[in-house]
Protein backbone atom coordinates (compact mmCIF):
# COMPACT_ATOMS: atom_id res chain seq x y z
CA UNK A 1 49.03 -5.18 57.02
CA UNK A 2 51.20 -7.47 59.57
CA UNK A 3 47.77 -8.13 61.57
CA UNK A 4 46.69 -9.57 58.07
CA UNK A 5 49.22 -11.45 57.49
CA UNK A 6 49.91 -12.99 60.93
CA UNK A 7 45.63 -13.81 60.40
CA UNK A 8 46.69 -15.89 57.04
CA UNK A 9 49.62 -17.26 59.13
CA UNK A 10 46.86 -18.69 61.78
CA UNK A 11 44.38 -19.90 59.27
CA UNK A 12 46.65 -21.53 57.34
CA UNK A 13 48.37 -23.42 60.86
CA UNK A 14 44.47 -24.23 61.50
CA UNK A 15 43.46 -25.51 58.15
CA UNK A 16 46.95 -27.75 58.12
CA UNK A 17 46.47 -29.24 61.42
CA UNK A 18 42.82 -29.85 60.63
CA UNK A 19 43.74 -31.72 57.53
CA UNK A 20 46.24 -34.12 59.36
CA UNK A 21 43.04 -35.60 62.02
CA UNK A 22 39.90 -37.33 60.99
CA UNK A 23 36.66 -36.12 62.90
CA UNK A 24 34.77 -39.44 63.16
CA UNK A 25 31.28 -38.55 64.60
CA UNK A 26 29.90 -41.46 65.91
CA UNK A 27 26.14 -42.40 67.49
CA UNK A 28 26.79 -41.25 70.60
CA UNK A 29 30.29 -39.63 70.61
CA UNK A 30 32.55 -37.72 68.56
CA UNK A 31 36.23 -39.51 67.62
CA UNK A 32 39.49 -38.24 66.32
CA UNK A 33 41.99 -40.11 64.67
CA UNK A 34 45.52 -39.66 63.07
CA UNK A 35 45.56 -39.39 59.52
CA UNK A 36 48.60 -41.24 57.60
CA UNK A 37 48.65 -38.70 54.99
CA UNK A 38 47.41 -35.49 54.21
CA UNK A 39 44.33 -35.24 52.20
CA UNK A 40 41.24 -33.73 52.16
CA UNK A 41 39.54 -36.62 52.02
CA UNK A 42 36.97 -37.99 54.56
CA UNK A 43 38.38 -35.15 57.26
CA UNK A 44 35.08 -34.64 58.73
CA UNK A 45 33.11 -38.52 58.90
CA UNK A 46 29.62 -39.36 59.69
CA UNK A 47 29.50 -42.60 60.76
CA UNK A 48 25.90 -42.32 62.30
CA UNK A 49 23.08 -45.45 61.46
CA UNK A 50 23.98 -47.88 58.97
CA UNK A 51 26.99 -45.88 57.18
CA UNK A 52 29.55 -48.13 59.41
CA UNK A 53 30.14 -50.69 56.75
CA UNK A 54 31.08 -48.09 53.75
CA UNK A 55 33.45 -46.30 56.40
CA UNK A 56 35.51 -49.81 57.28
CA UNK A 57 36.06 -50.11 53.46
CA UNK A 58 38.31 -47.17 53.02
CA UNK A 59 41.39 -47.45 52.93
CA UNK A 60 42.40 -44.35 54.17
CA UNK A 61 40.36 -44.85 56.63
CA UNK A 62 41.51 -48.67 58.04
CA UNK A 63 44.82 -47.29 57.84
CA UNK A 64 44.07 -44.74 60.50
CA UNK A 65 42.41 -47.15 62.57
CA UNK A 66 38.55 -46.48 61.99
CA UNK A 67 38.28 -50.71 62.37
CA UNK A 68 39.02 -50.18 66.44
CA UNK A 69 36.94 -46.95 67.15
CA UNK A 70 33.67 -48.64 65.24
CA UNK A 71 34.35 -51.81 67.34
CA UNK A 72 34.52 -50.27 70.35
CA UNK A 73 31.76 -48.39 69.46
CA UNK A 74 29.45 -51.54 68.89
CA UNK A 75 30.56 -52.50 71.82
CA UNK A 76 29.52 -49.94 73.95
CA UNK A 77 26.40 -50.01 72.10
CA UNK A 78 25.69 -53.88 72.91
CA UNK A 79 26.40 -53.59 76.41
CA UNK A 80 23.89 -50.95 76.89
CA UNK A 81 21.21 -52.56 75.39
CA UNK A 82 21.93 -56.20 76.95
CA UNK A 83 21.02 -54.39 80.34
């Protein structure tokens, strides 16, 4: 019985602290960012291809700072194909 209960103890620790990050999975890399509240909206992001534009629309989102990590993320992408 205490084994179960310390196991509920951990998974609920896990599921709080992975409901206060967004998982931002980017072209090339995988990014993790802040959230301002908690929610369980957009934890886990794919902002793969052409989805960028919907993704710098939410609020939730911008406030985090999604804006930055998509910028530098064009960036990185621009420089490697200028070579």
């Amino acid at each position: 019985m205490k084994k179960a209960i310390l196991g509920l103890i951990i998974a609920a620790a896990a599921g709080y602290g992975l409901l206060s990050y967004h998982f931002v999975l980017l072209d090339s890399s995988l990014k993790i960012l802040k959230k301002t509240t908690i929610r369980y909206e957009n934890t886990f992001v794919d902002a793969r291809g052409t989805k960028k534009l919907e993704l710098a629309l939410k609020p939730d989102l911008i406030s985090a700072g999604i804006n930055d990590v998509l910028d530098q993320a064009n960036g990185s992408i621009n420089k490697n194909t200028s070579k």
